[in-house]
Each structure stands twice: as structure tokens, then as C-alpha cells.
C-alpha atoms as a PDB file:
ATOM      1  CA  UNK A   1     -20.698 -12.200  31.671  1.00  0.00           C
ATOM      2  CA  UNK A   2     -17.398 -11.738  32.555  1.00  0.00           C
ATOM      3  CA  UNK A   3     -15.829  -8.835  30.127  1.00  0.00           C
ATOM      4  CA  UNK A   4     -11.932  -8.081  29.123  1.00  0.00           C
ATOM      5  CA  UNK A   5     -10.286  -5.076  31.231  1.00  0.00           C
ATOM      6  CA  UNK A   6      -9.130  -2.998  28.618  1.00  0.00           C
ATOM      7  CA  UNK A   7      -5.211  -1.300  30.069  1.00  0.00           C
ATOM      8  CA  UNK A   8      -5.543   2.822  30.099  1.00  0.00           C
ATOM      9  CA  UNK A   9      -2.680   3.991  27.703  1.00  0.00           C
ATOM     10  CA  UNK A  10      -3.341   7.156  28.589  1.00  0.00           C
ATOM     11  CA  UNK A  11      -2.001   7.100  32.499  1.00  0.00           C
ATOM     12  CA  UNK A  12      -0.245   4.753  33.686  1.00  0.00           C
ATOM     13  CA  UNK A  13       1.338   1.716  31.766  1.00  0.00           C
ATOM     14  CA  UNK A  14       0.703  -1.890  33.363  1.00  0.00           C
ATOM     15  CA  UNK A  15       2.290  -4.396  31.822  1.00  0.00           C
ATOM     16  CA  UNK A  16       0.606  -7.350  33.912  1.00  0.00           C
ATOM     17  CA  UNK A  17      -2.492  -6.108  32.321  1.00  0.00           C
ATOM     18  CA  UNK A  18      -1.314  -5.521  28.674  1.00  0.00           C
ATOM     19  CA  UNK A  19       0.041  -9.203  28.838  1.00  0.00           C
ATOM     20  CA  UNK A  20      -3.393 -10.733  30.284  1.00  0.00           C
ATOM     21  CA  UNK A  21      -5.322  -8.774  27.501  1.00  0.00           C
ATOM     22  CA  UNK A  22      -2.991  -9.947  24.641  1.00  0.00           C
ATOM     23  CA  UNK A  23      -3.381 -13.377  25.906  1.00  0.00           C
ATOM     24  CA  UNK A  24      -7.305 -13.579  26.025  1.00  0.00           C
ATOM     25  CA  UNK A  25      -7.176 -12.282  22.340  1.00  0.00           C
ATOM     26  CA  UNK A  26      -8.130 -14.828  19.768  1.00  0.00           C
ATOM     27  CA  UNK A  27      -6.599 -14.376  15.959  1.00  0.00           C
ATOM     28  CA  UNK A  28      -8.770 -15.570  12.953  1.00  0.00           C
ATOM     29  CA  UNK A  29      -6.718 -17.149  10.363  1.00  0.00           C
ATOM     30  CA  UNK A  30      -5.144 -15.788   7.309  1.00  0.00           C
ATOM     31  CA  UNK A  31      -6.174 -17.238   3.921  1.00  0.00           C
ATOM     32  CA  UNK A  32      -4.079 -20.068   3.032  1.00  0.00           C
ATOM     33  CA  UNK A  33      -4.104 -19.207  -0.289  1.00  0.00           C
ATOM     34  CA  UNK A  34      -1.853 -16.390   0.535  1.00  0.00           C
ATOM     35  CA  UNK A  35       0.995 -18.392   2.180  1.00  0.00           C
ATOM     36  CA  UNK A  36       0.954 -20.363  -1.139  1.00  0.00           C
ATOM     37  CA  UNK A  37       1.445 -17.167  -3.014  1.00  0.00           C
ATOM     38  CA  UNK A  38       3.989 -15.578  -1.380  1.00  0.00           C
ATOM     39  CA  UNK A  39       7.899 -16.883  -0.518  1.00  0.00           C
ATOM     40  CA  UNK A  40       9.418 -14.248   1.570  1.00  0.00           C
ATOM     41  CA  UNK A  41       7.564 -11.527   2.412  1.00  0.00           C
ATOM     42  CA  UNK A  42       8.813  -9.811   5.644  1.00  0.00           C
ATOM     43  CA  UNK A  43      12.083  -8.763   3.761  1.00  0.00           C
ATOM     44  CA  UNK A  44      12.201  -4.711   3.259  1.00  0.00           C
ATOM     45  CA  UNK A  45      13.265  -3.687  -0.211  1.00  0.00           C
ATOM     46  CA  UNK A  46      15.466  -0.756  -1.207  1.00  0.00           C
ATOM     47  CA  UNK A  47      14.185   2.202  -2.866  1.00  0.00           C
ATOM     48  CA  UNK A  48      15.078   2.473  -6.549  1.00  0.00           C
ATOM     49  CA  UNK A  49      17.137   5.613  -6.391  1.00  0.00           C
ATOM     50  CA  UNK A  50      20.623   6.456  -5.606  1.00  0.00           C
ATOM     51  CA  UNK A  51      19.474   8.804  -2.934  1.00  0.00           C
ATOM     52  CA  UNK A  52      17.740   6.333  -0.781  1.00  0.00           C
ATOM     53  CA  UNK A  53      18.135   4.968   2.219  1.00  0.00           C
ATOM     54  CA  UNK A  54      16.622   1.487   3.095  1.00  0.00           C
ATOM     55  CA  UNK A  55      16.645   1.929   6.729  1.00  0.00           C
ATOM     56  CA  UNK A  56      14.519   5.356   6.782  1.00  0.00           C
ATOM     57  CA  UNK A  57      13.713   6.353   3.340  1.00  0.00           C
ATOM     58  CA  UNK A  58      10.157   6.026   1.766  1.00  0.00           C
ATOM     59  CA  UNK A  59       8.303   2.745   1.854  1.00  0.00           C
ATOM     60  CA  UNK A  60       5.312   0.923   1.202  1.00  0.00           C
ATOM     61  CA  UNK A  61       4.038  -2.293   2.732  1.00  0.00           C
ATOM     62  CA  UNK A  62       0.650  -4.456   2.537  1.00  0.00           C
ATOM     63  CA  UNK A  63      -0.391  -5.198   6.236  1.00  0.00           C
ATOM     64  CA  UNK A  64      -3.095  -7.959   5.345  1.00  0.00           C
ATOM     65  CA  UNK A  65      -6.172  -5.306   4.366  1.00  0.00           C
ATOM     66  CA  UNK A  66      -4.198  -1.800   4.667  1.00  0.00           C
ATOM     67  CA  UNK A  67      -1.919   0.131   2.588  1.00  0.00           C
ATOM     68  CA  UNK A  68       0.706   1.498   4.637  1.00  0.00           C
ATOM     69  CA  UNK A  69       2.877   4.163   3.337  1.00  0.00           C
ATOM     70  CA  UNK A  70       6.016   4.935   5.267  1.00  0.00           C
ATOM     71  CA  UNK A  71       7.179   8.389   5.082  1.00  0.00           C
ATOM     72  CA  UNK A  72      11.176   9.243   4.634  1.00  0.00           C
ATOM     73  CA  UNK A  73      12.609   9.303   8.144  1.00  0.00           C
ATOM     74  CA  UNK A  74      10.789   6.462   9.458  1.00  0.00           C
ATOM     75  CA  UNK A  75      12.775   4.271  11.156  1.00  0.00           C
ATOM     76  CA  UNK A  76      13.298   0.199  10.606  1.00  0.00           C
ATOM     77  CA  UNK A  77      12.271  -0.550  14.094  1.00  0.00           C
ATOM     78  CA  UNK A  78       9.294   1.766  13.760  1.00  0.00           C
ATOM     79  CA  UNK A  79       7.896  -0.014  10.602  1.00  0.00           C
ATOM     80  CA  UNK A  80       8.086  -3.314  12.234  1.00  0.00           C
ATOM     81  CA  UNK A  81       6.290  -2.063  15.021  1.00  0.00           C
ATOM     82  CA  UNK A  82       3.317  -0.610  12.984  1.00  0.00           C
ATOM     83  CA  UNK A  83       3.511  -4.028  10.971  1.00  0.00           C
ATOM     84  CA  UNK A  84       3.170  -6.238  13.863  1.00  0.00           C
ATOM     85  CA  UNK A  85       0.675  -3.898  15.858  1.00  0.00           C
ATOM     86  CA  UNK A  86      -1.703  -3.251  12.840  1.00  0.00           C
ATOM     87  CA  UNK A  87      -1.450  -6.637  11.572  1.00  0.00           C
ATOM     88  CA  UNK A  88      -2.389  -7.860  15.234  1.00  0.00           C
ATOM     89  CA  UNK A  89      -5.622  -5.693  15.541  1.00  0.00           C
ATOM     90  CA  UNK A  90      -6.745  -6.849  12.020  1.00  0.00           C
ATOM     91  CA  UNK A  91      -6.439 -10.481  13.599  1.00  0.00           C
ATOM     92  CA  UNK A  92      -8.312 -10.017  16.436  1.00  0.00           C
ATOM     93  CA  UNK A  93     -11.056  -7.755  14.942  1.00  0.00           C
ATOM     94  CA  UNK A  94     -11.434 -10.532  11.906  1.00  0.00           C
ATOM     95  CA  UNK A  95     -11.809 -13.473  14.878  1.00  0.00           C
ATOM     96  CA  UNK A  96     -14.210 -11.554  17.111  1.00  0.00           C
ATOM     97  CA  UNK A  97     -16.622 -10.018  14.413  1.00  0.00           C
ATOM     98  CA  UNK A  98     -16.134 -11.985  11.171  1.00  0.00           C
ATOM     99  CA  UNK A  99     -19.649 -10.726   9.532  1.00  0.00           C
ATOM    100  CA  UNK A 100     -19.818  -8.237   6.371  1.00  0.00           C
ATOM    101  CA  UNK A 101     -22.516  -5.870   8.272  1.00  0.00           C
ATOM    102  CA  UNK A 102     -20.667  -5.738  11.472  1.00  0.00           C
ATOM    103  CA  UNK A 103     -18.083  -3.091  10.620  1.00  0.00           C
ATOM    104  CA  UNK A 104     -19.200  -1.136  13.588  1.00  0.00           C
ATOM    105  CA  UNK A 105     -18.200  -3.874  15.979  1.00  0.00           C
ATOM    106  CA  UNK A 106     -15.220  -4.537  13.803  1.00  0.00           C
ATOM    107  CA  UNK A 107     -13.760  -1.231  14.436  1.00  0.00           C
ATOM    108  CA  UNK A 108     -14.292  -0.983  17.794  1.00  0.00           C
ATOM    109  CA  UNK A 109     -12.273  -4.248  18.412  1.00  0.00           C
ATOM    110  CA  UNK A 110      -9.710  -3.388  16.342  1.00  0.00           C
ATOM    111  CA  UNK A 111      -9.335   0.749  18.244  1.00  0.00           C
ATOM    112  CA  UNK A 112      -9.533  -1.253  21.265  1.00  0.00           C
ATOM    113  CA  UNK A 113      -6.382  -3.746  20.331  1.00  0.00           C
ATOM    114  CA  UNK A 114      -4.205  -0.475  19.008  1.00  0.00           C
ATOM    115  CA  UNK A 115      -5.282   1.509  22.299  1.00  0.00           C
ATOM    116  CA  UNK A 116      -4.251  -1.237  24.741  1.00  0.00           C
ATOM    117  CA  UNK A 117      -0.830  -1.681  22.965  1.00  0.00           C
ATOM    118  CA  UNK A 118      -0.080   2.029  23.083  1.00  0.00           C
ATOM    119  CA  UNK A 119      -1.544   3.489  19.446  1.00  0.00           C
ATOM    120  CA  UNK A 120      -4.056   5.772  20.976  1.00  0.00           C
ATOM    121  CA  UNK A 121      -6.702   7.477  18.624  1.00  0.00           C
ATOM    122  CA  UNK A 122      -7.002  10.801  18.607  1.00  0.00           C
ATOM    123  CA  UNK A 123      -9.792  11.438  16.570  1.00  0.00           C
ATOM    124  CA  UNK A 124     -12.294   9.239  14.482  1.00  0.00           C
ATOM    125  CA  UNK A 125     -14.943   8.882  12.318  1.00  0.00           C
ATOM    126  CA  UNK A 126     -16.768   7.211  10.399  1.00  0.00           C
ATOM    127  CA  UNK A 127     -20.037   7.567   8.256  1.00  0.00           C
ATOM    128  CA  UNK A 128     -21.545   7.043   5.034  1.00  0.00           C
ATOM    129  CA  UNK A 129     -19.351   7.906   1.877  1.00  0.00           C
ATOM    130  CA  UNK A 130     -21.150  10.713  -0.439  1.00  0.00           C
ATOM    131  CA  UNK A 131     -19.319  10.882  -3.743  1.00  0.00           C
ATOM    132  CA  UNK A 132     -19.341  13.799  -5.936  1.00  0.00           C
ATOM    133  CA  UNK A 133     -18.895  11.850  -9.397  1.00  0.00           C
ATOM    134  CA  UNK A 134     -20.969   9.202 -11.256  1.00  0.00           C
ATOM    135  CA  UNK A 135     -17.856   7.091 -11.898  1.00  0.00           C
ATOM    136  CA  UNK A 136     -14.624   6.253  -9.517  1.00  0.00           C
ATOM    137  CA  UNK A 137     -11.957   3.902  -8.268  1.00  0.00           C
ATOM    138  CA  UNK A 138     -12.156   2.974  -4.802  1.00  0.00           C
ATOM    139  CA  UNK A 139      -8.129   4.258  -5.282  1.00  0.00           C
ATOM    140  CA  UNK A 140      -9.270   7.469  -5.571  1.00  0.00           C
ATOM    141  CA  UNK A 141     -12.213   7.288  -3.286  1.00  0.00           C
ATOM    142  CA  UNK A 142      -9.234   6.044  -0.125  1.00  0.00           C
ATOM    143  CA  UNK A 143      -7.076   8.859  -0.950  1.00  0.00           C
ATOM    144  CA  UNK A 144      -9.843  11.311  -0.766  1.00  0.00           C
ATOM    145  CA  UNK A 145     -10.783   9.956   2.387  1.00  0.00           C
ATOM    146  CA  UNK A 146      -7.048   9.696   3.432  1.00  0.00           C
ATOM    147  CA  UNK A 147      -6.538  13.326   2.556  1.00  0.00           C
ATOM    148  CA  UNK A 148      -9.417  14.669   4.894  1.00  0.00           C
ATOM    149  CA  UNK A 149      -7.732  12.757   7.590  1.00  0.00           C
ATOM    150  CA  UNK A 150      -4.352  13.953   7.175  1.00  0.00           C
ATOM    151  CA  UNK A 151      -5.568  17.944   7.124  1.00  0.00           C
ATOM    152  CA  UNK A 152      -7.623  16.784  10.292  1.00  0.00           C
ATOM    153  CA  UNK A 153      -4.165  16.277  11.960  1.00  0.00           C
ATOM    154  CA  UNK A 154      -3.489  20.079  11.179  1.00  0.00           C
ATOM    155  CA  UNK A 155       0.028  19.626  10.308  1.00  0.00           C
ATOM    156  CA  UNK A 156       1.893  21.951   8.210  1.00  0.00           C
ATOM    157  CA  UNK A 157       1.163  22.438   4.478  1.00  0.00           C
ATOM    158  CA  UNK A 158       4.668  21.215   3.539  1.00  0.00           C
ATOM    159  CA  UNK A 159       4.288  18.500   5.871  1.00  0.00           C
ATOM    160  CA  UNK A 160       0.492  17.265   4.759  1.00  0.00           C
ATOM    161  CA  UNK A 161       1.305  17.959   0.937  1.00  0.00           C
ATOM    162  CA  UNK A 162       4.320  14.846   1.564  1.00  0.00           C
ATOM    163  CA  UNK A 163       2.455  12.168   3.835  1.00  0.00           C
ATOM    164  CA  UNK A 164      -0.471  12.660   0.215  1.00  0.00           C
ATOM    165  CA  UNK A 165       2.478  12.516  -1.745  1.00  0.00           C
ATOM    166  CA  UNK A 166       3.674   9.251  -0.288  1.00  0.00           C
ATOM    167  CA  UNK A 167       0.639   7.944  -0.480  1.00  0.00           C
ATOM    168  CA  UNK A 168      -0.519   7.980  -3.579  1.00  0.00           C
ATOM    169  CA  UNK A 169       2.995   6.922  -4.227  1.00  0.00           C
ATOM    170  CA  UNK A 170       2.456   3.966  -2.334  1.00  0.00           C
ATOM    171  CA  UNK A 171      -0.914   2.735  -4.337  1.00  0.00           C
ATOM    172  CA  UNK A 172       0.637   3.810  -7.748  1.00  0.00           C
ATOM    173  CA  UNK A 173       3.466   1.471  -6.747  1.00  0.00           C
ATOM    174  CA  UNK A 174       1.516  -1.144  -5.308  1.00  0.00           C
ATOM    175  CA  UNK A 175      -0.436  -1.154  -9.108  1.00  0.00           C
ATOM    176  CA  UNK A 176       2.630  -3.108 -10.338  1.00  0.00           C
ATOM    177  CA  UNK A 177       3.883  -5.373  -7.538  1.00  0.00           C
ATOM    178  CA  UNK A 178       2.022  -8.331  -8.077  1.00  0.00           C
ATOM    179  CA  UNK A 179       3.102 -10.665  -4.926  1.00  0.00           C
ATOM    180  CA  UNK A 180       1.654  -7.786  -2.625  1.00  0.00           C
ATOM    181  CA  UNK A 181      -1.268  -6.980  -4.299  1.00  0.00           C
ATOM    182  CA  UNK A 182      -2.611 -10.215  -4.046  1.00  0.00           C
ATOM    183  CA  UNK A 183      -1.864 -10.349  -0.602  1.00  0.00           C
ATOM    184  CA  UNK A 184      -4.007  -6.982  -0.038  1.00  0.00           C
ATOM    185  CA  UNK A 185      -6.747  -8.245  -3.147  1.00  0.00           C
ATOM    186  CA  UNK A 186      -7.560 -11.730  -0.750  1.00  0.00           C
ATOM    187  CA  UNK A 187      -7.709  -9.920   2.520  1.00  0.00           C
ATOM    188  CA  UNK A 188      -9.700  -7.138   2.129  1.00  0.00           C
ATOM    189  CA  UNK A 189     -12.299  -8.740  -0.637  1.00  0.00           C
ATOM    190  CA  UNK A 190     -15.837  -9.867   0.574  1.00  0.00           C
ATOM    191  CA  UNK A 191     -18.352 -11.809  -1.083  1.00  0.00           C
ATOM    192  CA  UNK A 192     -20.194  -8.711  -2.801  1.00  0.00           C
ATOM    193  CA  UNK A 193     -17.914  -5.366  -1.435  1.00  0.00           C
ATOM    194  CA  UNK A 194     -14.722  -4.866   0.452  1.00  0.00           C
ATOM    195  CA  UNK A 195     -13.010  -3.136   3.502  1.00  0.00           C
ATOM    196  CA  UNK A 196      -9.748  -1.939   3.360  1.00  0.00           C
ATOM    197  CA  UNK A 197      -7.143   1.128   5.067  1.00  0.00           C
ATOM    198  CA  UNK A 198      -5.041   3.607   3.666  1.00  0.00           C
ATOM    199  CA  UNK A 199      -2.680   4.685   6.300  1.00  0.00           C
ATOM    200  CA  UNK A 200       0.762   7.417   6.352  1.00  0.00           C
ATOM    201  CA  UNK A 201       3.308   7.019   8.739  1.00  0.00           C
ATOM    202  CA  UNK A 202       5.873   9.578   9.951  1.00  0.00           C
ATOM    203  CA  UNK A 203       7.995   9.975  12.653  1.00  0.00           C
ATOM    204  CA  UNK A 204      10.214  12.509  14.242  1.00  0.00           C
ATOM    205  CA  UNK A 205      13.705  13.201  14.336  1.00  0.00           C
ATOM    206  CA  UNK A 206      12.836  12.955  18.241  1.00  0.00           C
ATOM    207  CA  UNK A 207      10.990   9.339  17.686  1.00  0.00           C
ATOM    208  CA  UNK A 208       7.512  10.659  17.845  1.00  0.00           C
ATOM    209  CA  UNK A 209       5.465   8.132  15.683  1.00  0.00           C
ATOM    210  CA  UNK A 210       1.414   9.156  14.163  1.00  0.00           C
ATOM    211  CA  UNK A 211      -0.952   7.671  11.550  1.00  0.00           C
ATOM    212  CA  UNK A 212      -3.045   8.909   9.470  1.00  0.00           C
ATOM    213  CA  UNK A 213      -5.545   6.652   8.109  1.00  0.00           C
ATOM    214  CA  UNK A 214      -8.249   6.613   5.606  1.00  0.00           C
ATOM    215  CA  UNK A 215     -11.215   3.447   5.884  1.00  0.00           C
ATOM    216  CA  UNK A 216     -13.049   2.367   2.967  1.00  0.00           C
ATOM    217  CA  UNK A 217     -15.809  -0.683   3.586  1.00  0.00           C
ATOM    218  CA  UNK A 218     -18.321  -0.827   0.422  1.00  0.00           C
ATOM    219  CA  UNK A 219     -21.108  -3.227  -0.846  1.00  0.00           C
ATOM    220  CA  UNK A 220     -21.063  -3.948  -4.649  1.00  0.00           C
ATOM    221  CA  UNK A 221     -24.323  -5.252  -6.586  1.00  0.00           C
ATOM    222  CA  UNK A 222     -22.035  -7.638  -8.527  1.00  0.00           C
ATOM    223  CA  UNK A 223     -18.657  -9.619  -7.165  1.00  0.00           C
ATOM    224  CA  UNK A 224     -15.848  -7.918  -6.604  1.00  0.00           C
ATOM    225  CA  UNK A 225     -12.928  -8.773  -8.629  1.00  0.00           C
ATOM    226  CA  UNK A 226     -10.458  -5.754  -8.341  1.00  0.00           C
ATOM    227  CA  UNK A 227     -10.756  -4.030  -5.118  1.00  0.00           C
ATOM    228  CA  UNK A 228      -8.495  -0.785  -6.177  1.00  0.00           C
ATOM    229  CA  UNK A 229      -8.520   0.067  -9.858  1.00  0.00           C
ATOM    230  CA  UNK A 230     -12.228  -1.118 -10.501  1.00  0.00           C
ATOM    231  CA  UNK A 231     -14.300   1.882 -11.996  1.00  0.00           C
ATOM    232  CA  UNK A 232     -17.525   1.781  -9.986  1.00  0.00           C
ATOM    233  CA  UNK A 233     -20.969   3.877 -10.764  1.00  0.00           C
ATOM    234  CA  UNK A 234     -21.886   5.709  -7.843  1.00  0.00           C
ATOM    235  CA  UNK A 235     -25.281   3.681  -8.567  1.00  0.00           C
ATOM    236  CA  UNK A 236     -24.006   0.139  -8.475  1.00  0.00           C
ATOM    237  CA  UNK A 237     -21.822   0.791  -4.665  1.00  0.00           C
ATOM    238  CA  UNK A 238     -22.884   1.867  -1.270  1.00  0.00           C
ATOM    239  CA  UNK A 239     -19.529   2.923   0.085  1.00  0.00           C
ATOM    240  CA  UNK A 240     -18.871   4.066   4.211  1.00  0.00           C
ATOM    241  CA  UNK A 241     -15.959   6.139   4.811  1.00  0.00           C
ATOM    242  CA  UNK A 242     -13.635   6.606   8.219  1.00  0.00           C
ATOM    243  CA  UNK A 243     -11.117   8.348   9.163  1.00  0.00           C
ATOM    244  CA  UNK A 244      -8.357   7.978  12.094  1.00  0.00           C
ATOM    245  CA  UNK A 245      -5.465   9.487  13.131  1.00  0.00           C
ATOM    246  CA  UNK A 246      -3.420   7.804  15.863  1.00  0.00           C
ATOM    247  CA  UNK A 247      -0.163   8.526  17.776  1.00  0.00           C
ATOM    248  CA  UNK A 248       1.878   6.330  19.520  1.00  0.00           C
ATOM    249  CA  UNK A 249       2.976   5.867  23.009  1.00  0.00           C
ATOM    250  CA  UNK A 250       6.026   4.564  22.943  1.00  0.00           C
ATOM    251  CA  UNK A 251       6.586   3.229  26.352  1.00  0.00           C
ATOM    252  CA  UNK A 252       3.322   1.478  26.389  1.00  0.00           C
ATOM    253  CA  UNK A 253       4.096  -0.126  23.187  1.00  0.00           C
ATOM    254  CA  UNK A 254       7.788  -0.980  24.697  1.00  0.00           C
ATOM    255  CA  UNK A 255       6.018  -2.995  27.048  1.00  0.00           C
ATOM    256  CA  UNK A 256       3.936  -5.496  24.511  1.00  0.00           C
ATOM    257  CA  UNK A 257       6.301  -5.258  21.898  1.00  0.00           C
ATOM    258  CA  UNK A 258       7.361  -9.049  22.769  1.00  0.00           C
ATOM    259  CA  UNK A 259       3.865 -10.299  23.428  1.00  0.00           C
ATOM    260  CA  UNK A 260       2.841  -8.653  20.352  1.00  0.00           C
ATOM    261  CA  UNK A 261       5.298 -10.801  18.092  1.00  0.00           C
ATOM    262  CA  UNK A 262       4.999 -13.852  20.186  1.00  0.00           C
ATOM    263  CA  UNK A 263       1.020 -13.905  19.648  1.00  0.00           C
ATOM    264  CA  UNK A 264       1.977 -13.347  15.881  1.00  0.00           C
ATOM    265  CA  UNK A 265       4.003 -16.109  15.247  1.00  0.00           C
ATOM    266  CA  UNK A 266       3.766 -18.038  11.897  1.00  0.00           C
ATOM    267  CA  UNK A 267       1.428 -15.695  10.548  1.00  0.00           C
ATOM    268  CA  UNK A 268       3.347 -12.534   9.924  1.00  0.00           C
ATOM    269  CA  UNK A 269       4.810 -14.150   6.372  1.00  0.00           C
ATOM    270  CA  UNK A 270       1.067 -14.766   4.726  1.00  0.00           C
ATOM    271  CA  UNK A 271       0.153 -11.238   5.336  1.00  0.00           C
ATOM    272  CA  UNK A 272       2.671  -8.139   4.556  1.00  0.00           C
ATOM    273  CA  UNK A 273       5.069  -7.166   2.071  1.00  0.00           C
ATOM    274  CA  UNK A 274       7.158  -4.168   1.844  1.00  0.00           C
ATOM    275  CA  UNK A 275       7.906  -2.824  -1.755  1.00  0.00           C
ATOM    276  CA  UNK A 276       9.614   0.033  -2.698  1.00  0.00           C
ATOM    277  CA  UNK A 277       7.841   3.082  -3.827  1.00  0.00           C
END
């Protein structure tokens, strides 16, 4: 069986090989339902205050199944980036291990796309989920999950106190934007459970770009309606948790960046939305 050569981020960057690998990739569809729902989606919004500023303030944006957050100082160019990339790997992932039970498979696909186009993981895991209370959101459970990931990345206390911040920013705002919810409610529901991402972005006044993200894939005894703001018994879920955090390499990703969009043409407006938060 022949099998896909997979570029090293890490050393040296060959494009040849990044454009042969992007090529072989196969994208699963997104819902059609969703390009019914939404008009323009790929249009950034400005924040709601007098001190923002579009191009690097605050920001959140659906990315088919994950809840991006973009911290203040992230730039325009950046955002697309982690749009197309993320949205990309989903794509892939979704064509090459479509099944509910496979999440395993599912995530190694999808490390493998990010890693090839230059968003190398530097630490993850994943396991089941244990919660401490009878009753919860699966809100609250991705933050919690989110949180552990962010003080994995051992940033300052300032700094990991404002990527939570944003965050739950992001899902309180996303609570009331209708047009993006339903984008992240049809891509991340399954017939009896879900799998979604919470993710933080930040980036340097230098341009250095990391995630942190927070996974949440659960199976429900009864069909799942609201993926978020649902308030589950601990009895009636059987919830898995991960947790990644990811930095980029810039040149790498400099390379696919046009290969990237290319493969993700026509697709892009059924499955993200910025909105302010």
C-alpha cells in the first residue's frame, strides 16, 4: 500500500513536498444546509467599542466545528491564516475518517494536516472526560478543558488569565449571534453526541503565532439538539476530553499558504464567521 510522505516542519521546509501532500488530500463536503443559511460570512466585524481596532483587536470566529477566539494583537493576515489552515484539517480529517467512534483516527489526520502546513503540536492529549458535578454545559465543560491547556503552555499569569478571558468572551458572544451559531450547531452535531474545539490565539509583537485548544467529543443517550448551552447529567453523557497547544512556523506555512486557499475554494463561505466579541 502505497502511504502519503508526510513534509518534516521541524527541519527543513520543502515545498515540492507540501504541494504533493496538499494535493493527495481529499475534503468531505460541508452541509448544504449551511450555505443556505448564511450570505456573507468571511467578512470580519468591528468590535463594539470605541477603543477597538478591527485589524488586531479581539475577535471571535466559527471555523466549521471550533470556536476560535482571537486575542487583541492578532493580526488580519494571521486570522485568515488560522481560518484557512484549521478549516482545511477539519476537511480532510471529516473525508478520511467520517465515523462517530473513530475520533482517534480523526485526530491524527487532522495533527497530521496542521503539522505538514507548519502548525506543529507541541503537546497533546487526550482521554476520557471525568466531571466533578452531576449537572453541566458542554460550555463550561470546553472552557475547563481549554483552561488546563492554556496553563500547560506555562505562560504568564497576566498572560493566561486574558487568552480565558477571551475565551469565554468568545462563547458568551457567540450565545447571541445566530448566523454563526448555526454554522458551529450543524458541524459539530452527530446523530446521538458531538465533537467540537475551543481554541485562543495570540501572537507577538514579533509575529510569533500559538494555539491553545481545548477538544470536546461526547455521546448523548438522547439527540442532541443544543450542542453548547444544553445542561447534561453526568449520567446521561460519556464525554472525552483533549487538549493541544500548537505554534506556528511561519515559513513553512509561507510556503502552502496559496495551496492552502486554492484547495479551499468555494467552501470557505459555508463554514466560518467572524463576530465581534
Amino acid at each position: 500500500m502505497n502511504q502519503k510522505t508526510t513534509p518534516d516542519a521541524n527541519n527543513c521546509i520543502n515545498a515540492d513536498a507540501i504541494i504533493k501532500y496538499l494535493a493527495d488530500c481529499e475534503l468531505a463536503d460541508c452541509p448544504v444546509t449551511t450555505f443556505d443559511q448564511v450570505d456573507a460570512m468571511y467578512a470580519p466585524a468591528a468590535l463594539m467599542n470605541d477603543s477597538s481596532d478591527s485589524e488586531t483587536g479581539p475577535m471571535g470566529a466559527v471555523v466549521a466545528s471550533t470556536l476560535f477566539a482571537f486575542a487583541d494583537g492578532v493580526s488580519s493576515q494571521t486570522r485568515e491564516d488560522v481560518k484557512d489552515a484549521f478549516l482545511l484539517a477539519q476537511l480532510v480529517a471529516d473525508k478520511a475518517f467520517p465515523n462517530e467512534n473513530e475520533a482517534d483516527l480523526w485526530y491524527g489526520k487532522y495533527k497530521e494536516v496542521l503539522s505538514t502546513i507548519g502548525w506543529l503540536s507541541t503537546r497533546w492529549r487526550y482521554a476520557r472526560y471525568n466531571a466533578t458535578l452531576q449537572k453541566f454545559t458542554m460550555d463550561e465543560v470546553g472552557l475547563e478543558i481549554l483552561g488546563s491547556a492554556i496553563a500547560a503552555a506555562a505562560l504568564p499569569g497576566p498572560a493566561s488569565v486574558a487568552m480565558l478571558k477571551v475565551a469565554k468572551d468568545a462563547v458568551t458572544a457567540l450565545s447571541a449571534r445566530k448566523e454563526p451559531l448555526r454554522i458551529f450547531e450543524s458541524q459539530t452535531k452527530r446523530h446521538l453526541g458531538a465533537n467540537f474545539r475551543m481554541a485562543v490565539c495570540t501572537e507577538t509583537p514579533e509575529g510569533d503565532v500559538s494555539i491553545s485548544m481545548g477538544v470536546v467529543t461526547f455521546q448523548a443517550n438522547t439527540r442532541v439538539t443544543n450542542v453548547l448551552f444544553w445542561e447534561w447529567q453526568n449520567s446521561d453523557v460519556e464525554t472525552y476530553q483533549g487538549e493541544n497547544n500548537l505554534e506556528l512556523n511561519s515559513r513553512v506555512y509561507a510556503e502552502a499558504r496559496k495551496y492552502v486557499q486554492g484547495k479551499l475554494v468555494g467552501r470557505i463561505a459555508g463554514a466560518v464567521a467572524e463576530f465581534d466579541i
